[in-house]
C-alpha atoms as a PDB file:
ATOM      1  CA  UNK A   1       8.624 -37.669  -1.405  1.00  0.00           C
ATOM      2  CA  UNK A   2      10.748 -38.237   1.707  1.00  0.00           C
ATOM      3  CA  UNK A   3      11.259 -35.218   4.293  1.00  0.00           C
ATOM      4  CA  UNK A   4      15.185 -35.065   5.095  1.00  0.00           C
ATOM      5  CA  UNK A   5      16.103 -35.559   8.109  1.00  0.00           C
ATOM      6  CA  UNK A   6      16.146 -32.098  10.332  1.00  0.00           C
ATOM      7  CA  UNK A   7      15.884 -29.597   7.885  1.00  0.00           C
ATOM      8  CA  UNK A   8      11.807 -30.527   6.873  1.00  0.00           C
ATOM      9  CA  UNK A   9      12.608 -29.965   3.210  1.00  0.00           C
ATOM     10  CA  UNK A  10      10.669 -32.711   0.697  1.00  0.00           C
ATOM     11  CA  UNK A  11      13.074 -34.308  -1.601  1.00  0.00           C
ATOM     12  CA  UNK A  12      11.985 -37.104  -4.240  1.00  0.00           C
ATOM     13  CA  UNK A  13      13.615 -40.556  -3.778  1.00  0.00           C
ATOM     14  CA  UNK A  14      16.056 -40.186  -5.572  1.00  0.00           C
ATOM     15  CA  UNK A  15      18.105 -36.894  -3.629  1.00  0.00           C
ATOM     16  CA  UNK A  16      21.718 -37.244  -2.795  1.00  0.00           C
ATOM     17  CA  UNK A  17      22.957 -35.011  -0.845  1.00  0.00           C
ATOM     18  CA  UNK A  18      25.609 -32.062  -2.930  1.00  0.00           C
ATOM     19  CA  UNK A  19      28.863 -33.202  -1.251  1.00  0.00           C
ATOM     20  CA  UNK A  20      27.848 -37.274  -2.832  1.00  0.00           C
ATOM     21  CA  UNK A  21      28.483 -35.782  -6.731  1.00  0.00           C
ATOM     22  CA  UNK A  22      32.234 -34.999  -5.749  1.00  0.00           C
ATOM     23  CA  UNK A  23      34.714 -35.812  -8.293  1.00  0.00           C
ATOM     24  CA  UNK A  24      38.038 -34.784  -6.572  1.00  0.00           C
ATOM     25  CA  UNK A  25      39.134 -31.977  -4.080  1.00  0.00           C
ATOM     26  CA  UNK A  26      38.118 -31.035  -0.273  1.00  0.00           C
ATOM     27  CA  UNK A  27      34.149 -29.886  -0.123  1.00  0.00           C
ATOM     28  CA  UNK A  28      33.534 -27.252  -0.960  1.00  0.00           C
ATOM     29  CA  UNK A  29      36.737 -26.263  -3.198  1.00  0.00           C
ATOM     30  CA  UNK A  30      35.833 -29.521  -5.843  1.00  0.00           C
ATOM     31  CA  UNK A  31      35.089 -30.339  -9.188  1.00  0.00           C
ATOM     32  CA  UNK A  32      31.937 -32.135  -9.129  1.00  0.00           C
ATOM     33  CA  UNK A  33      31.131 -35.466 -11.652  1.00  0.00           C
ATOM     34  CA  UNK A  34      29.501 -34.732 -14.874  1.00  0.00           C
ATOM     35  CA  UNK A  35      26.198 -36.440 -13.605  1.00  0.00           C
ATOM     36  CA  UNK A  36      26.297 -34.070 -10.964  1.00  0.00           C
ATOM     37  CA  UNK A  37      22.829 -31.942 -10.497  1.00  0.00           C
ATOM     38  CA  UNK A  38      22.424 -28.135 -10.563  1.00  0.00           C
ATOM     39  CA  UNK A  39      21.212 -28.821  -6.862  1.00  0.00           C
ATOM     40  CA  UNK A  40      25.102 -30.370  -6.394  1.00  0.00           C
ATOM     41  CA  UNK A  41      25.884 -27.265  -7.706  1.00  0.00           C
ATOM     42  CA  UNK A  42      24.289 -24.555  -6.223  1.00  0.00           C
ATOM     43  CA  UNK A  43      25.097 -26.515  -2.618  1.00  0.00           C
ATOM     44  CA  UNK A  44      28.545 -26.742  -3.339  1.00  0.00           C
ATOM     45  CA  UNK A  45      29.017 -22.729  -4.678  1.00  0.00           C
ATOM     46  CA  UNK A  46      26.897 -21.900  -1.178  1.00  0.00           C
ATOM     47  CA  UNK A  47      28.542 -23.678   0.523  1.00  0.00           C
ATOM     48  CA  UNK A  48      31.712 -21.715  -0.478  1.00  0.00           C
ATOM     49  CA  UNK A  49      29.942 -18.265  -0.072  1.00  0.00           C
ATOM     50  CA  UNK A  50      29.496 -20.012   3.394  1.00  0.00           C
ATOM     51  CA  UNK A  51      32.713 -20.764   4.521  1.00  0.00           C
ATOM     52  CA  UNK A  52      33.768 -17.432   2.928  1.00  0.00           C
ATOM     53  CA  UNK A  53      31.793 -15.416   5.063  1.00  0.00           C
ATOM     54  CA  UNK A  54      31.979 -17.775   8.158  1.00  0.00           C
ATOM     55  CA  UNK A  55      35.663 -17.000   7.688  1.00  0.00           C
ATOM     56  CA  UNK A  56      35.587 -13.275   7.230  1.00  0.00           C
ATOM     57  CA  UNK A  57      34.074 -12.751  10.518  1.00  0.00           C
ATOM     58  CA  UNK A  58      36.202 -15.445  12.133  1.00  0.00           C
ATOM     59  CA  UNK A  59      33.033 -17.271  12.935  1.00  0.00           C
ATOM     60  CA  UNK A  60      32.930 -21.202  13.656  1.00  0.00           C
ATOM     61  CA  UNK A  61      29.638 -23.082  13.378  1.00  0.00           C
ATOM     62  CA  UNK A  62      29.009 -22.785  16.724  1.00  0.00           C
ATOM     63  CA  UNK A  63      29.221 -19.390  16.765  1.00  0.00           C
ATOM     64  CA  UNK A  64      27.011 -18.924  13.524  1.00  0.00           C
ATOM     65  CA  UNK A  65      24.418 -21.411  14.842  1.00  0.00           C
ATOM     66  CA  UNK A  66      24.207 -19.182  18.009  1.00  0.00           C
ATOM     67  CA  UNK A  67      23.198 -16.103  15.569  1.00  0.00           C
ATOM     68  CA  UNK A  68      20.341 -17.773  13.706  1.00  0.00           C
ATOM     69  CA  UNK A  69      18.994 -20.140  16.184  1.00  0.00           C
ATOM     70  CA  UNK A  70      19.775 -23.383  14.738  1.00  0.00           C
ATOM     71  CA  UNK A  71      22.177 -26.227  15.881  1.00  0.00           C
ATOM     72  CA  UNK A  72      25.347 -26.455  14.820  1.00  0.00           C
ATOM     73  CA  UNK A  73      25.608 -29.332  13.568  1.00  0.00           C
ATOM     74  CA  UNK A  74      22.846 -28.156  11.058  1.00  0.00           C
ATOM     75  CA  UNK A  75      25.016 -25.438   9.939  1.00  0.00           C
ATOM     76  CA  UNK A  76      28.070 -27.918   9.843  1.00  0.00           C
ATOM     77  CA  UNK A  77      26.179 -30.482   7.439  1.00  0.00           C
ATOM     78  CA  UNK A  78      25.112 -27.565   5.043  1.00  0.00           C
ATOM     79  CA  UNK A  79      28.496 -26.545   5.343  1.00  0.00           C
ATOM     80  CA  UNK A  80      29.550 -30.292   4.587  1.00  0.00           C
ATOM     81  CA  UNK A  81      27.337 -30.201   1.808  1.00  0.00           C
ATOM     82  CA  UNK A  82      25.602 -33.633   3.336  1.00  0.00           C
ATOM     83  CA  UNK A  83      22.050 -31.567   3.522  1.00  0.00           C
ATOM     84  CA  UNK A  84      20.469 -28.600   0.881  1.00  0.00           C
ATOM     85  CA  UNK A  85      18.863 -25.727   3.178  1.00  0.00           C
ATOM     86  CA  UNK A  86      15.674 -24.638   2.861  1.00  0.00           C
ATOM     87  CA  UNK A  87      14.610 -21.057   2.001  1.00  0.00           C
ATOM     88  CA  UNK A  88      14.102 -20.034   5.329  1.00  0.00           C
ATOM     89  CA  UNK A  89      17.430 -21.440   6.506  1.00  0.00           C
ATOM     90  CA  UNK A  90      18.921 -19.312   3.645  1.00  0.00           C
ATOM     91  CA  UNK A  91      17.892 -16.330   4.559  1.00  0.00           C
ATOM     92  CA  UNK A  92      18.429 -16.690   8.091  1.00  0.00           C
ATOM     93  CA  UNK A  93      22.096 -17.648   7.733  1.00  0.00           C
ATOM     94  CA  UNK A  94      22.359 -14.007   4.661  1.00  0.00           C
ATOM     95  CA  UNK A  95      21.228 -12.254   7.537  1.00  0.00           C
ATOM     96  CA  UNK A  96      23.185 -13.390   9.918  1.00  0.00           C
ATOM     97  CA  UNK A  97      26.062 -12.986   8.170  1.00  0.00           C
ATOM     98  CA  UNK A  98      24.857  -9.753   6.548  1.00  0.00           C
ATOM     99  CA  UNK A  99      25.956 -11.173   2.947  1.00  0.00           C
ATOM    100  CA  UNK A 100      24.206 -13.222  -0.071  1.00  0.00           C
ATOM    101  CA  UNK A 101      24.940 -16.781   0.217  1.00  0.00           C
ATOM    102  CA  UNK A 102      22.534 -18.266  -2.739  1.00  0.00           C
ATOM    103  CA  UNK A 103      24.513 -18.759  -6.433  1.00  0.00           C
ATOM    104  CA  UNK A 104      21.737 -16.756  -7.381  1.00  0.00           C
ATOM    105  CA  UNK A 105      23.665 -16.785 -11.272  1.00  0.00           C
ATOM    106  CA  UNK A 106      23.129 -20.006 -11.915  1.00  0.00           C
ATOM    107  CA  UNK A 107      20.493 -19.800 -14.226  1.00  0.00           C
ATOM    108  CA  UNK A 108      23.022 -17.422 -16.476  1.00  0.00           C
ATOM    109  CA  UNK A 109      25.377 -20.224 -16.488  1.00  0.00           C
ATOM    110  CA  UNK A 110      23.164 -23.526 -16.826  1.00  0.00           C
ATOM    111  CA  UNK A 111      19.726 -22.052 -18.200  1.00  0.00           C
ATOM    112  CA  UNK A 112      18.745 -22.549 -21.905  1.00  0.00           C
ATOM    113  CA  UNK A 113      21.080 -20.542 -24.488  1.00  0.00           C
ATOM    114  CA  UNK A 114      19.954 -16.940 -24.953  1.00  0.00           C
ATOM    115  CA  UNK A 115      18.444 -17.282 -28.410  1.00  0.00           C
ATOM    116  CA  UNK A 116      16.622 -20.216 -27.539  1.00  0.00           C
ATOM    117  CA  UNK A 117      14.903 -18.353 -24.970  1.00  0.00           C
ATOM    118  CA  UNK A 118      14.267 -15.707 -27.619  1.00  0.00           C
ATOM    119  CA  UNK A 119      12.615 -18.129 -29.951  1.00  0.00           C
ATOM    120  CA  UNK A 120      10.240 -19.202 -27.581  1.00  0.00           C
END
């Protein structure tokens, strides 16, 4: 396991970073290659409840990174979808922004069919 770079998070060898699995389109608003993992996913559909909220409160990253204590050039590569934050990072940037960031559906959408889940 490597550590990435400023955020302290483990990832295995083989991590690319969300914004790498783009097919076409501007990160965030993209369609994302088929090989693309649910981590590509859930960065890139945070990273648009991100710019969603940054936007509703007419904040830049500078002026986000000023409310949860963090550089802003960490909050512009989640943004960028070049890193994955961690939990902690999560939260702080929900409570900053007083909204739910995480895809928190995801499973709904990508997890095993229903009645497989029933069989087991």
């Amino acid at each position: 396991m490597d550590v990435d770079e400023g955020m302290g998070v483990p990832r295995s060898r083989d991590h690319q970073p969300p914004a790498s699995f783009v097919a076409s389109g501007k990160w965030p608003d993209v369609k994302l290659r088929a090989d693309a993992p649910l981590t590509a996913v859930a960065g890139m559909q945070f990273a648009k409840s991100l710019h969603g909220a940054m936007a509703a409160r007419g904040w830049s990253d500078r002026e986000l990174s000023r409310h949860v204590a963090m550089s802003h050039s960490t909050v512009g590569r989640i943004a960028r979808g070049e890193v994955l934050p961690d939990l902690g990072t999560i939260v702080r940037l929900e409570a900053a922004l007083g909204c739910a960031l995480y895809p928190a559906t995801l499973h709904a959408e990508y997890g095993p069919p229903a009645e497989q889940v029933a069989d087991q």
